[in-house]
PDB file of N, CA and C in Angstrom:
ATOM      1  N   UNK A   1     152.681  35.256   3.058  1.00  0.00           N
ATOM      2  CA  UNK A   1     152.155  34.611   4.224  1.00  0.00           C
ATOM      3  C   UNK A   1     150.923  33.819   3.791  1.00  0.00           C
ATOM      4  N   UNK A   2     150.752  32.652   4.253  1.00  0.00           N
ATOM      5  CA  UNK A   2     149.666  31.514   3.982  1.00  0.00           C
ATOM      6  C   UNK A   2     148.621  31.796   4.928  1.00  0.00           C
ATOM      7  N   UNK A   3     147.498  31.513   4.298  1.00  0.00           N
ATOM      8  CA  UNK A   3     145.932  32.108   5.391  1.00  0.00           C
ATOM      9  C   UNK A   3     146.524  31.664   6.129  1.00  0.00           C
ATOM     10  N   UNK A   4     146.890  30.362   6.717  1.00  0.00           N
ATOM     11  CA  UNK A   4     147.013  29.293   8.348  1.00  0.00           C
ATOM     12  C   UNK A   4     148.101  30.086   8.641  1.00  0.00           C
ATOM     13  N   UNK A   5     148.777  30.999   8.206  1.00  0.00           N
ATOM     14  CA  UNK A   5     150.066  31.448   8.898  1.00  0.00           C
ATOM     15  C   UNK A   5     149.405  32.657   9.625  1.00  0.00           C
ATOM     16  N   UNK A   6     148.283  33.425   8.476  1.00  0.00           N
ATOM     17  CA  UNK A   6     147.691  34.207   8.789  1.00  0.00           C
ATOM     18  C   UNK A   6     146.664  34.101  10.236  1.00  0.00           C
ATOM     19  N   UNK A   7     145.662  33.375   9.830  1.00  0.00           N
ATOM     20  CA  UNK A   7     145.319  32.400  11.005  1.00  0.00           C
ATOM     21  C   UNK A   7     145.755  32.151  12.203  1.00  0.00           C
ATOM     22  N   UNK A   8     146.628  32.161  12.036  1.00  0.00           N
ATOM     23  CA  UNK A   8     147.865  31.294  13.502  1.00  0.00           C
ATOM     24  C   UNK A   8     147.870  33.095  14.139  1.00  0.00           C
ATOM     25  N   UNK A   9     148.592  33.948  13.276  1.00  0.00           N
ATOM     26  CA  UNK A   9     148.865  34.570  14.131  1.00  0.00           C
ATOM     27  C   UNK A   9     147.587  36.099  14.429  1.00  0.00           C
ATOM     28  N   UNK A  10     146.679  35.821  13.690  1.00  0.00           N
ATOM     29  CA  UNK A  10     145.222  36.328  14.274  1.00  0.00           C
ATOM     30  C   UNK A  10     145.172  35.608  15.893  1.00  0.00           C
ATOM     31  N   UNK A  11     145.169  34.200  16.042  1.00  0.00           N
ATOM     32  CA  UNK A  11     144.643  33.564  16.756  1.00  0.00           C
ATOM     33  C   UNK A  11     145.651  34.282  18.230  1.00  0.00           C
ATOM     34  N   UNK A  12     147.222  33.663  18.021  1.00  0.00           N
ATOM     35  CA  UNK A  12     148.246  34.518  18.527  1.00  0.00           C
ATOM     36  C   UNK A  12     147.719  35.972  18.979  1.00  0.00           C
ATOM     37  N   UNK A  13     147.593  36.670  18.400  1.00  0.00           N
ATOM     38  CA  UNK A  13     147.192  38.441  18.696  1.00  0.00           C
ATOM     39  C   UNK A  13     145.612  38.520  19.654  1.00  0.00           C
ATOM     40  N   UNK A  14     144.764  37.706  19.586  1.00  0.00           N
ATOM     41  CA  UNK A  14     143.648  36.832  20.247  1.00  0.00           C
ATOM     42  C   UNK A  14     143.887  36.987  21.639  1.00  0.00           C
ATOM     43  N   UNK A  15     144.470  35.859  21.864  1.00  0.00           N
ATOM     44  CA  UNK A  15     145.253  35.454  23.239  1.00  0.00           C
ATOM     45  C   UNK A  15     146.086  36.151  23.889  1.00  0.00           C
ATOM     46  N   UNK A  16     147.286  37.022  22.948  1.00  0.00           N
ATOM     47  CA  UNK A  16     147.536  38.260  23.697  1.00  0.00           C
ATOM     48  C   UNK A  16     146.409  39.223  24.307  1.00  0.00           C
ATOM     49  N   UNK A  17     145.644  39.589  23.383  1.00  0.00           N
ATOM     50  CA  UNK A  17     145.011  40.579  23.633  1.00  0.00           C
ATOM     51  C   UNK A  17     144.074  40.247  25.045  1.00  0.00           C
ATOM     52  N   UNK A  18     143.663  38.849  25.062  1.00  0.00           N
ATOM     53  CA  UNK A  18     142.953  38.252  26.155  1.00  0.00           C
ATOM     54  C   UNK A  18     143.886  38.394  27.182  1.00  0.00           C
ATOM     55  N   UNK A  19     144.929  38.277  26.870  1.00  0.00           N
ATOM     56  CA  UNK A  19     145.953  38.306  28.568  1.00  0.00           C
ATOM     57  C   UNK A  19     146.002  39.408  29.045  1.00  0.00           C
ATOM     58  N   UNK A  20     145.996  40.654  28.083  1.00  0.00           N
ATOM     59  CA  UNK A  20     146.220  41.667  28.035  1.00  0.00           C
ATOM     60  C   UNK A  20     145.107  42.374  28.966  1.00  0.00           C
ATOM     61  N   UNK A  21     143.625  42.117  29.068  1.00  0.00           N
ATOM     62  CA  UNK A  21     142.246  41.839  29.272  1.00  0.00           C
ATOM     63  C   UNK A  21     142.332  41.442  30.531  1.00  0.00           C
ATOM     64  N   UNK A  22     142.712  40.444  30.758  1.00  0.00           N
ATOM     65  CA  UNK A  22     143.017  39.491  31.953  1.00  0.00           C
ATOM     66  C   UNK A  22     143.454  40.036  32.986  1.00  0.00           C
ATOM     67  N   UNK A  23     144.993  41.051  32.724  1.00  0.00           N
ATOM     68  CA  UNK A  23     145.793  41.585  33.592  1.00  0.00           C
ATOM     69  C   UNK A  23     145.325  42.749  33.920  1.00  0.00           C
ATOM     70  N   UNK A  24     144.708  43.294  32.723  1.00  0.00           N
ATOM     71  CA  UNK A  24     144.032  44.774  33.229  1.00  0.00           C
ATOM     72  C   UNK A  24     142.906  44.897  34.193  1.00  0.00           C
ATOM     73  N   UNK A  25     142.033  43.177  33.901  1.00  0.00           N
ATOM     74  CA  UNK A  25     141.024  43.406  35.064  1.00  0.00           C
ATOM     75  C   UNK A  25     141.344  43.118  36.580  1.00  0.00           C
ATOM     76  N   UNK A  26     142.750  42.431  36.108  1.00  0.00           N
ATOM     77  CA  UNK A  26     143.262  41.645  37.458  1.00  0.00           C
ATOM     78  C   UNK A  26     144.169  43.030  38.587  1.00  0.00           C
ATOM     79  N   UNK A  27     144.649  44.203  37.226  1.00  0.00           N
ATOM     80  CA  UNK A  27     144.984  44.841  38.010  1.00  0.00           C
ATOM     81  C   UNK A  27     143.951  45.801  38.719  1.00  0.00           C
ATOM     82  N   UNK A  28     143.231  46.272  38.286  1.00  0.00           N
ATOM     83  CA  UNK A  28     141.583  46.850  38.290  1.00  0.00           C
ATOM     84  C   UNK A  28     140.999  46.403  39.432  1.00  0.00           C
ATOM     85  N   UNK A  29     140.810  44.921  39.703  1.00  0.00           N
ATOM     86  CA  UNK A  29     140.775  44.405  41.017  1.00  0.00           C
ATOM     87  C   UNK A  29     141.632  44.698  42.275  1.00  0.00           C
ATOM     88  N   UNK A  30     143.350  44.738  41.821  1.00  0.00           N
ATOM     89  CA  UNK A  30     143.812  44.828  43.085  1.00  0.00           C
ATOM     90  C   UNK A  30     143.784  46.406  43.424  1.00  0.00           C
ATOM     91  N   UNK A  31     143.301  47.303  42.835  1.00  0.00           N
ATOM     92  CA  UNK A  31     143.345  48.797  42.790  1.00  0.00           C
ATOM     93  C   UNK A  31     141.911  48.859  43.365  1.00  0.00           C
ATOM     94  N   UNK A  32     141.090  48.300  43.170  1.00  0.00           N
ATOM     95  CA  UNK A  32     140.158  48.674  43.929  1.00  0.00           C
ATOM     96  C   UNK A  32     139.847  48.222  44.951  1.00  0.00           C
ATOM     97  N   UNK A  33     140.827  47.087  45.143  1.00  0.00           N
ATOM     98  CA  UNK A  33     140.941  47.002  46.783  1.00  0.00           C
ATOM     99  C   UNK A  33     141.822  47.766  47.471  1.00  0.00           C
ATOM    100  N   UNK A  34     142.464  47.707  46.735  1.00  0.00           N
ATOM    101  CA  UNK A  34     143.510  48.883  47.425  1.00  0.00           C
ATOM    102  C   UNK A  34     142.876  49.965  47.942  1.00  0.00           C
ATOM    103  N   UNK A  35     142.314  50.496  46.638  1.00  0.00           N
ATOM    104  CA  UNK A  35     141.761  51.553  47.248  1.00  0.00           C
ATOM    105  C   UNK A  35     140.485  51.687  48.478  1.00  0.00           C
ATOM    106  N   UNK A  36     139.693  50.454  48.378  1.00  0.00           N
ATOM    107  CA  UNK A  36     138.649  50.158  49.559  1.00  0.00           C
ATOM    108  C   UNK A  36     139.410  50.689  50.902  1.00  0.00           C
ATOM    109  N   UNK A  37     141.083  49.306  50.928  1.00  0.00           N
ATOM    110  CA  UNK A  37     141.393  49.786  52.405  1.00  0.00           C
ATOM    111  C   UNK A  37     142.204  50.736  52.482  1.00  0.00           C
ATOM    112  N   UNK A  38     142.427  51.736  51.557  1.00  0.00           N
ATOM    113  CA  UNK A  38     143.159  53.209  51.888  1.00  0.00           C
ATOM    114  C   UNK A  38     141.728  54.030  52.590  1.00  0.00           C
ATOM    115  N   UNK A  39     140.901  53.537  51.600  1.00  0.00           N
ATOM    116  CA  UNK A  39     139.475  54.431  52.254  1.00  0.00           C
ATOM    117  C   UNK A  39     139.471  54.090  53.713  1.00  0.00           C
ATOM    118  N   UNK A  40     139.056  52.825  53.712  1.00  0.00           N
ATOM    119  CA  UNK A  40     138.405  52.375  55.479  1.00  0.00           C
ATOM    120  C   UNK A  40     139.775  52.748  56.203  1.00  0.00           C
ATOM    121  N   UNK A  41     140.836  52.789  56.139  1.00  0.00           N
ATOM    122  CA  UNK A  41     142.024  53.531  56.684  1.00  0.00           C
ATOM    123  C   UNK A  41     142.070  54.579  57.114  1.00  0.00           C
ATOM    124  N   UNK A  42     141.642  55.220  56.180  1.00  0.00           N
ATOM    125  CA  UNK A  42     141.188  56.937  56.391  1.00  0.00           C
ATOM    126  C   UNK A  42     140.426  57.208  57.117  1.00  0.00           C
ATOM    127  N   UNK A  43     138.944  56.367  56.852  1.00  0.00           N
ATOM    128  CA  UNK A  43     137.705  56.256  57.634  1.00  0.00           C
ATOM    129  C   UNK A  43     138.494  56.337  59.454  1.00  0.00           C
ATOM    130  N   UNK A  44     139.069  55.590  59.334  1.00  0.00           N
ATOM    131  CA  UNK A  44     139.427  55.189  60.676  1.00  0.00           C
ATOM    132  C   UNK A  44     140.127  55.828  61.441  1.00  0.00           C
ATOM    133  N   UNK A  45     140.911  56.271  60.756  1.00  0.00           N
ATOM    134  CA  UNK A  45     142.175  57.706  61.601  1.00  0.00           C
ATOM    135  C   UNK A  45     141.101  58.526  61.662  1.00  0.00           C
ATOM    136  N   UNK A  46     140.282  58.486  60.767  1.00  0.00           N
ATOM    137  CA  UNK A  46     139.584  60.523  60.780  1.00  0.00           C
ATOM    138  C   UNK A  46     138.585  60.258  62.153  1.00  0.00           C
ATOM    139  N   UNK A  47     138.282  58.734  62.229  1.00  0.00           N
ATOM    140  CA  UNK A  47     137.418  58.567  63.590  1.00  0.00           C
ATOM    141  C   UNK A  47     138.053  58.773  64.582  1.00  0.00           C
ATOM    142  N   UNK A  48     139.042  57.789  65.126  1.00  0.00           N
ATOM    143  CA  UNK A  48     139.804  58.417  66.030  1.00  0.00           C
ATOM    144  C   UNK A  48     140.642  59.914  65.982  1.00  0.00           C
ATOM    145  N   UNK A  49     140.615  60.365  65.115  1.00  0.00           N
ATOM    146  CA  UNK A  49     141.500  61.929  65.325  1.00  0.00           C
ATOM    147  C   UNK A  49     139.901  62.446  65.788  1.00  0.00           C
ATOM    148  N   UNK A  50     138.882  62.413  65.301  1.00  0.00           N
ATOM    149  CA  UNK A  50     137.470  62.871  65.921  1.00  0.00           C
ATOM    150  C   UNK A  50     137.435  62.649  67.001  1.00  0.00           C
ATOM    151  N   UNK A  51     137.745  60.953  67.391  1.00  0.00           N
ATOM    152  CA  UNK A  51     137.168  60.733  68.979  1.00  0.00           C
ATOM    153  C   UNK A  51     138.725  61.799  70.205  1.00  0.00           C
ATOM    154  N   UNK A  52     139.828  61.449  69.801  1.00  0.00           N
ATOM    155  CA  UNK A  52     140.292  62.362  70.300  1.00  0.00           C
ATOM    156  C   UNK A  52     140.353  63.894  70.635  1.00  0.00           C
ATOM    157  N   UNK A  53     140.086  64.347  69.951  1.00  0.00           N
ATOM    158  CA  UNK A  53     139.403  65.817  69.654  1.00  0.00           C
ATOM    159  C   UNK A  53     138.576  66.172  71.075  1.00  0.00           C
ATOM    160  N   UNK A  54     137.513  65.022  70.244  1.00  0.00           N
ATOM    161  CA  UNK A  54     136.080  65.048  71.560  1.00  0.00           C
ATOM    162  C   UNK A  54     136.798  64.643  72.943  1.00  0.00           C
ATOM    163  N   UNK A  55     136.913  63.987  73.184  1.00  0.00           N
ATOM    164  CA  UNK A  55     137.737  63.742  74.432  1.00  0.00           C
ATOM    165  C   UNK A  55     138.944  64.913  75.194  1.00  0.00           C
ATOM    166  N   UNK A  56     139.702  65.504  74.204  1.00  0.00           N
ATOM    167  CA  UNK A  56     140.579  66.651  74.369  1.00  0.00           C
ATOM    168  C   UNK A  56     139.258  67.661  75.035  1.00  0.00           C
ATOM    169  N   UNK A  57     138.316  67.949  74.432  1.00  0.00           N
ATOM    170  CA  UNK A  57     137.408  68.851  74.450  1.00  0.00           C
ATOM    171  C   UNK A  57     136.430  68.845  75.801  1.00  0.00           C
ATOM    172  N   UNK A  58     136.264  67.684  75.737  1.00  0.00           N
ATOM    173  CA  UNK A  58     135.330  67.085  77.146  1.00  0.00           C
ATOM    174  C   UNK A  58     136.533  67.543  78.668  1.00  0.00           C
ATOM    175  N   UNK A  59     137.715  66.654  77.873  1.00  0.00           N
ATOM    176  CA  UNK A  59     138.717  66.943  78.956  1.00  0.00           C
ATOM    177  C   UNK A  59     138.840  68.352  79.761  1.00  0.00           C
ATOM    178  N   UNK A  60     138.743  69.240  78.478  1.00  0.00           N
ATOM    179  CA  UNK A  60     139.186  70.671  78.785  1.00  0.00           C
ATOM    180  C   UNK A  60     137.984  71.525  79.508  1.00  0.00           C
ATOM    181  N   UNK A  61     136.620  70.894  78.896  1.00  0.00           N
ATOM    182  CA  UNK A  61     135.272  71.634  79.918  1.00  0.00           C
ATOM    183  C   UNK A  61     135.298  70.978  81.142  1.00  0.00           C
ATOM    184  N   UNK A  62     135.286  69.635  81.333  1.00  0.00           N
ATOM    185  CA  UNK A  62     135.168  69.476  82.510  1.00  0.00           C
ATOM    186  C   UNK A  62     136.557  70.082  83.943  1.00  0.00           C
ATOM    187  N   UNK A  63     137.300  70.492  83.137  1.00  0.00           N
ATOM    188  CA  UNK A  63     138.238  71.469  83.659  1.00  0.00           C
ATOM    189  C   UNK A  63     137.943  72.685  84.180  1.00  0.00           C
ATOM    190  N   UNK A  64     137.273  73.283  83.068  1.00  0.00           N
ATOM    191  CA  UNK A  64     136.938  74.499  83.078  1.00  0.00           C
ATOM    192  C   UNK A  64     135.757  74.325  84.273  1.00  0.00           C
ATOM    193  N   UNK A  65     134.783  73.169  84.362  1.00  0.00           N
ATOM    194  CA  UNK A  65     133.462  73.317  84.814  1.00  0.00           C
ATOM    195  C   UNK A  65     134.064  73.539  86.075  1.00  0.00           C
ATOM    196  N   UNK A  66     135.526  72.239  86.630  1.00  0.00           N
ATOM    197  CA  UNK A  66     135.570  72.236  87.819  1.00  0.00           C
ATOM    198  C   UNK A  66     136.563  73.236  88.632  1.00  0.00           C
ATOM    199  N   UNK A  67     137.236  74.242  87.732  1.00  0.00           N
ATOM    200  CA  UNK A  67     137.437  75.399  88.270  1.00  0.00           C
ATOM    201  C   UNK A  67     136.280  76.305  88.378  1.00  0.00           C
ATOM    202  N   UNK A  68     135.419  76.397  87.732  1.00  0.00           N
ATOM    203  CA  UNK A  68     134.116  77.171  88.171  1.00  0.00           C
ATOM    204  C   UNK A  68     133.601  76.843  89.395  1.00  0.00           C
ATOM    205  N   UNK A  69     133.408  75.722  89.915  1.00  0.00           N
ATOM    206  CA  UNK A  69     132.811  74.854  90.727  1.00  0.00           C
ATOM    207  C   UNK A  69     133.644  75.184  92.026  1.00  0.00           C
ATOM    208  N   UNK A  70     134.720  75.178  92.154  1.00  0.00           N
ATOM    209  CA  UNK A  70     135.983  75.863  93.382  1.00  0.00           C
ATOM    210  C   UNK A  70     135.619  77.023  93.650  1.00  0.00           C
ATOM    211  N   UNK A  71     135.650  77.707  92.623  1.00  0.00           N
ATOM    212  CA  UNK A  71     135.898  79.673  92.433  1.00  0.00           C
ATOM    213  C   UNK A  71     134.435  79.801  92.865  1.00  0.00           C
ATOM    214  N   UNK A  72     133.116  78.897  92.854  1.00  0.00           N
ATOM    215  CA  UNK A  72     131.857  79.590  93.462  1.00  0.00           C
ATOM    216  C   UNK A  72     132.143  78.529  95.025  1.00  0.00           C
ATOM    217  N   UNK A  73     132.440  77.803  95.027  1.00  0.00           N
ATOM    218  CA  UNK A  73     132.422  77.273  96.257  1.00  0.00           C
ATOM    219  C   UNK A  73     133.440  77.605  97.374  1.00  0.00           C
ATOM    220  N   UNK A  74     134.729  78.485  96.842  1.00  0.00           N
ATOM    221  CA  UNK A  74     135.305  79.728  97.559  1.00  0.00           C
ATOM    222  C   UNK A  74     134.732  80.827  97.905  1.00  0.00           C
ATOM    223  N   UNK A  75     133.597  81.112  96.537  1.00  0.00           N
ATOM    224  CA  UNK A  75     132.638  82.514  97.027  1.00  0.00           C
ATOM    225  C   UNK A  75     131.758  82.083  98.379  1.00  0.00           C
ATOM    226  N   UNK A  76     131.335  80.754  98.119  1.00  0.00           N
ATOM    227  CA  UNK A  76     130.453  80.791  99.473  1.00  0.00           C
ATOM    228  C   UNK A  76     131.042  80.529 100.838  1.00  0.00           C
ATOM    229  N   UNK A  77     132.442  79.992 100.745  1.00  0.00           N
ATOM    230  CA  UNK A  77     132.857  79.814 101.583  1.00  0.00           C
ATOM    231  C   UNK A  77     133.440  81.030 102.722  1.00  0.00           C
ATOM    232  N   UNK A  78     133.502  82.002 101.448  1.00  0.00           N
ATOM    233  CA  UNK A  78     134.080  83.314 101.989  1.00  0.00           C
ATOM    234  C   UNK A  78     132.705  84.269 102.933  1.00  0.00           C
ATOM    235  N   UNK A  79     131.585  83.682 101.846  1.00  0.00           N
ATOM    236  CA  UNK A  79     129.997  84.536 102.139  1.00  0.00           C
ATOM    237  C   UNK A  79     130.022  83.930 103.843  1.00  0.00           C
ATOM    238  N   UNK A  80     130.013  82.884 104.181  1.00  0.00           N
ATOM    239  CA  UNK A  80     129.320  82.097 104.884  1.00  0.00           C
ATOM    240  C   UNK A  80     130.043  82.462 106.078  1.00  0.00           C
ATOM    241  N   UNK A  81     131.614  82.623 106.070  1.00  0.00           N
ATOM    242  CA  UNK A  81     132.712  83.111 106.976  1.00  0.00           C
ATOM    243  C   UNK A  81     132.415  84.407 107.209  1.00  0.00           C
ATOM    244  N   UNK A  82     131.929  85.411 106.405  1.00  0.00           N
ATOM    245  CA  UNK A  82     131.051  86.836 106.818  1.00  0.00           C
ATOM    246  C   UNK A  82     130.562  86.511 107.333  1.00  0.00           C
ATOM    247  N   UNK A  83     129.193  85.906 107.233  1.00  0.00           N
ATOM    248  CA  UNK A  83     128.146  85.762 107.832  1.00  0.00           C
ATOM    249  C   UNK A  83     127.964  85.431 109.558  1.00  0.00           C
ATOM    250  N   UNK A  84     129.045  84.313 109.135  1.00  0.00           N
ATOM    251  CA  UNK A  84     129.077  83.834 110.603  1.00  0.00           C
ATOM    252  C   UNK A  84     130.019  84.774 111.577  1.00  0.00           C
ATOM    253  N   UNK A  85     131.026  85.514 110.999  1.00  0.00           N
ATOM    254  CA  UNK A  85     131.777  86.859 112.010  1.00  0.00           C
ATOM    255  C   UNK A  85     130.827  87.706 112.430  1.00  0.00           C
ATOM    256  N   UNK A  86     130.012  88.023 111.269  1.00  0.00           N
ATOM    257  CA  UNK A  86     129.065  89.059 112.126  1.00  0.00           C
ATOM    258  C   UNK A  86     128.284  88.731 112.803  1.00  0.00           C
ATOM    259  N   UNK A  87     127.657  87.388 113.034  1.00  0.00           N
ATOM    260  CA  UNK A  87     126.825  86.959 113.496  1.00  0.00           C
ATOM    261  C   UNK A  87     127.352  86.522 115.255  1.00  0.00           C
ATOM    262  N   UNK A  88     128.748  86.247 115.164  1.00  0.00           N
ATOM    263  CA  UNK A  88     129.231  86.459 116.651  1.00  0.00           C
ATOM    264  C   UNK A  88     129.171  87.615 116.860  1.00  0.00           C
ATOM    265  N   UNK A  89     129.589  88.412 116.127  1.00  0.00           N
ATOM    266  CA  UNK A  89     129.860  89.996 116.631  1.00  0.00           C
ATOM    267  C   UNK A  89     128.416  90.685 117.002  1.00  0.00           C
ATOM    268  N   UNK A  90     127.475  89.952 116.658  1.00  0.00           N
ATOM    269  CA  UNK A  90     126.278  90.711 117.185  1.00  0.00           C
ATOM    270  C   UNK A  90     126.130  89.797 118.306  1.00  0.00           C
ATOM    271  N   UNK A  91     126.245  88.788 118.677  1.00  0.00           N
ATOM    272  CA  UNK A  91     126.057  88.028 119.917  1.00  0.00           C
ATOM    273  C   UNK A  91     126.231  88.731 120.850  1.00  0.00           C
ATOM    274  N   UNK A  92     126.736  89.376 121.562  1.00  0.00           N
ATOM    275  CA  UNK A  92     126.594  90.230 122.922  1.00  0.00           C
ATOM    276  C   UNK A  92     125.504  91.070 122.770  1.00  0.00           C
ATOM    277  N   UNK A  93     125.680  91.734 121.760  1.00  0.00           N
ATOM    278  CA  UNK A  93     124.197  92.817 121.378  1.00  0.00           C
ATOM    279  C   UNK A  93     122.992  92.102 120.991  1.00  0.00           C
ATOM    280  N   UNK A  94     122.817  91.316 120.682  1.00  0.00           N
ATOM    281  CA  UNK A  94     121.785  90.081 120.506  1.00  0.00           C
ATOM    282  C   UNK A  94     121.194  89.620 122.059  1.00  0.00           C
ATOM    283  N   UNK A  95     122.399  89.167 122.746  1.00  0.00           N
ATOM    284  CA  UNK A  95     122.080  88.863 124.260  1.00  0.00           C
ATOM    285  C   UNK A  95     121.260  90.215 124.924  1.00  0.00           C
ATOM    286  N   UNK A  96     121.888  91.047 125.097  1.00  0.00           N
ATOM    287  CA  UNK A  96     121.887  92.095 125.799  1.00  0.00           C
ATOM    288  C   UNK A  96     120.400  92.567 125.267  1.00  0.00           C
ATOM    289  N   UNK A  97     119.969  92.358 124.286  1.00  0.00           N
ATOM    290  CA  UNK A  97     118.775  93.054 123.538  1.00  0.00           C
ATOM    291  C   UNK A  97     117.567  91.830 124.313  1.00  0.00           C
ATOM    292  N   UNK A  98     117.705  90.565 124.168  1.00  0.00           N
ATOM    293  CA  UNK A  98     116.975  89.364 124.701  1.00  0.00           C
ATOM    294  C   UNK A  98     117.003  89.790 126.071  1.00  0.00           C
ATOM    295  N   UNK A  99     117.971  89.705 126.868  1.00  0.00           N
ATOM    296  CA  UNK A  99     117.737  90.157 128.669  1.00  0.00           C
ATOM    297  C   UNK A  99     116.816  91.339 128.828  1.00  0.00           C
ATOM    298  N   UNK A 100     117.149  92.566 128.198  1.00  0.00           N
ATOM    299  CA  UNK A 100     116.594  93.988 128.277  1.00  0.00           C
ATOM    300  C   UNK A 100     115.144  93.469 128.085  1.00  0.00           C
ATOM    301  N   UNK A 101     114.747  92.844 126.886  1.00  0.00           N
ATOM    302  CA  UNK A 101     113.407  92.119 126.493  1.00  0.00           C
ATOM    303  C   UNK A 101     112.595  91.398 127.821  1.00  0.00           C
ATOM    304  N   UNK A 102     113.720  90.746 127.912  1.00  0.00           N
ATOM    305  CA  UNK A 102     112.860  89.683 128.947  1.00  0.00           C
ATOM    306  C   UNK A 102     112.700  90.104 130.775  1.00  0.00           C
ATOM    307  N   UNK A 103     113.613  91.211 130.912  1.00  0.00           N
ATOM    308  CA  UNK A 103     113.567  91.993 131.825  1.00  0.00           C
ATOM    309  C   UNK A 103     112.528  93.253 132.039  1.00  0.00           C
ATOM    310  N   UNK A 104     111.885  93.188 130.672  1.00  0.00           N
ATOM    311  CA  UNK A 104     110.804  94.185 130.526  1.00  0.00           C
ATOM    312  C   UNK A 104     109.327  93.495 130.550  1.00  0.00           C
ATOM    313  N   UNK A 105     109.323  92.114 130.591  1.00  0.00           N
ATOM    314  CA  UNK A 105     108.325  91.474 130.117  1.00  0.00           C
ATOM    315  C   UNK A 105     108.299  91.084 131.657  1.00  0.00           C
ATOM    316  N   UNK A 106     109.144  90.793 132.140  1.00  0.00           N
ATOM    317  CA  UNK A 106     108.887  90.077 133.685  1.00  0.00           C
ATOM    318  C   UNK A 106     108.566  91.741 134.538  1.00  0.00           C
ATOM    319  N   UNK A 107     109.545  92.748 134.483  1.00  0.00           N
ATOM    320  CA  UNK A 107     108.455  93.716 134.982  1.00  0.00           C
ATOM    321  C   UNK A 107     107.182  94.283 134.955  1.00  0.00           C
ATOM    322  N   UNK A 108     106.502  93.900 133.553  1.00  0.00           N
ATOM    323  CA  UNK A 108     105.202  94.386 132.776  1.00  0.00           C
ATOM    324  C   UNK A 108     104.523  93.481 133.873  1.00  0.00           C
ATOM    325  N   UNK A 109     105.065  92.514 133.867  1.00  0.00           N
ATOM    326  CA  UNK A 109     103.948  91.422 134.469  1.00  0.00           C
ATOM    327  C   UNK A 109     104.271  91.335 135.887  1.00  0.00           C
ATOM    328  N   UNK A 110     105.023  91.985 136.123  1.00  0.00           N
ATOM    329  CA  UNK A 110     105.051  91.955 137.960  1.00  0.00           C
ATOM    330  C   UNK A 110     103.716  93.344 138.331  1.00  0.00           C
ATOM    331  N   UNK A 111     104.484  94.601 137.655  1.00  0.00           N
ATOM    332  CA  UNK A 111     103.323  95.579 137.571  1.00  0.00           C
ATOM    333  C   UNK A 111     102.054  95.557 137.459  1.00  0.00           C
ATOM    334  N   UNK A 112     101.619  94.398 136.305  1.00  0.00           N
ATOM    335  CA  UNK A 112     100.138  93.919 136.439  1.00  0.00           C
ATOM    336  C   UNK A 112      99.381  93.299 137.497  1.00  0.00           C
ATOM    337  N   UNK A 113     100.543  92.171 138.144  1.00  0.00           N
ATOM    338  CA  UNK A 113     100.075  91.315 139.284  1.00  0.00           C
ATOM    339  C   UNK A 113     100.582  92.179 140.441  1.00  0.00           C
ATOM    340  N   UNK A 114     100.973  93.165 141.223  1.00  0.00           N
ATOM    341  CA  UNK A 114     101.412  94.121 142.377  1.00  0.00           C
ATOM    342  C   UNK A 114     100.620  95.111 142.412  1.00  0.00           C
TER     343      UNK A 114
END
């Protein structure tokens, strides 16, 4: 082999090797984009599977809050329906206690003035 043959194909093995260089950075590039939007992909489901979650969660207390909110506002409704039965049911005895009262107060004071 003649140096220039030699030469030639140094130069040859050169230029491969540069392509070689070339493609590896070129693939290097598309891999790390790739991989950018597998990331922000991910990023993004894991947000929404989060925001759903939270929302499932919110959903389910404010559930919970507003069966609490019934179940005490049945308690008072039930308190208040006592309250007010007995409170007729003393009405005659209530009356009867006010007349007796006021029937004692108008005699006190007839007795004073007679």
């Amino acid at each position: 082999m003649t140096r220039a043959e030699t030469l030639l194909e140094i130069k040859k093995a050169e230029e491969e090797a540069e392509q070689i260089v070339r493609e590896a950075q070129e693939k290097q590039k598309m891999i790390v984009a790739n991989a950018r939007r597998e990331a922000a992909q991910r990023m993004r489901e894991s947000e929404e599977k989060l925001r759903a979650e939270f929302e499932l969660a919110v959903s389910r207390e404010k559930n919970r809050i507003a069966s609490q909110k019934e179940e005490i506002l049945k308690r008072g409704r039930e308190e208040a329906e006592k309250i007010k039965k007995l409170a007729n049911e003393r009405i005659p005895e209530i009356r009867l206690y006010l007349k007796n009262a006021f029937e004692r107060a108008i005699d006190a004071a007839t007795r004073t003035n007679g």
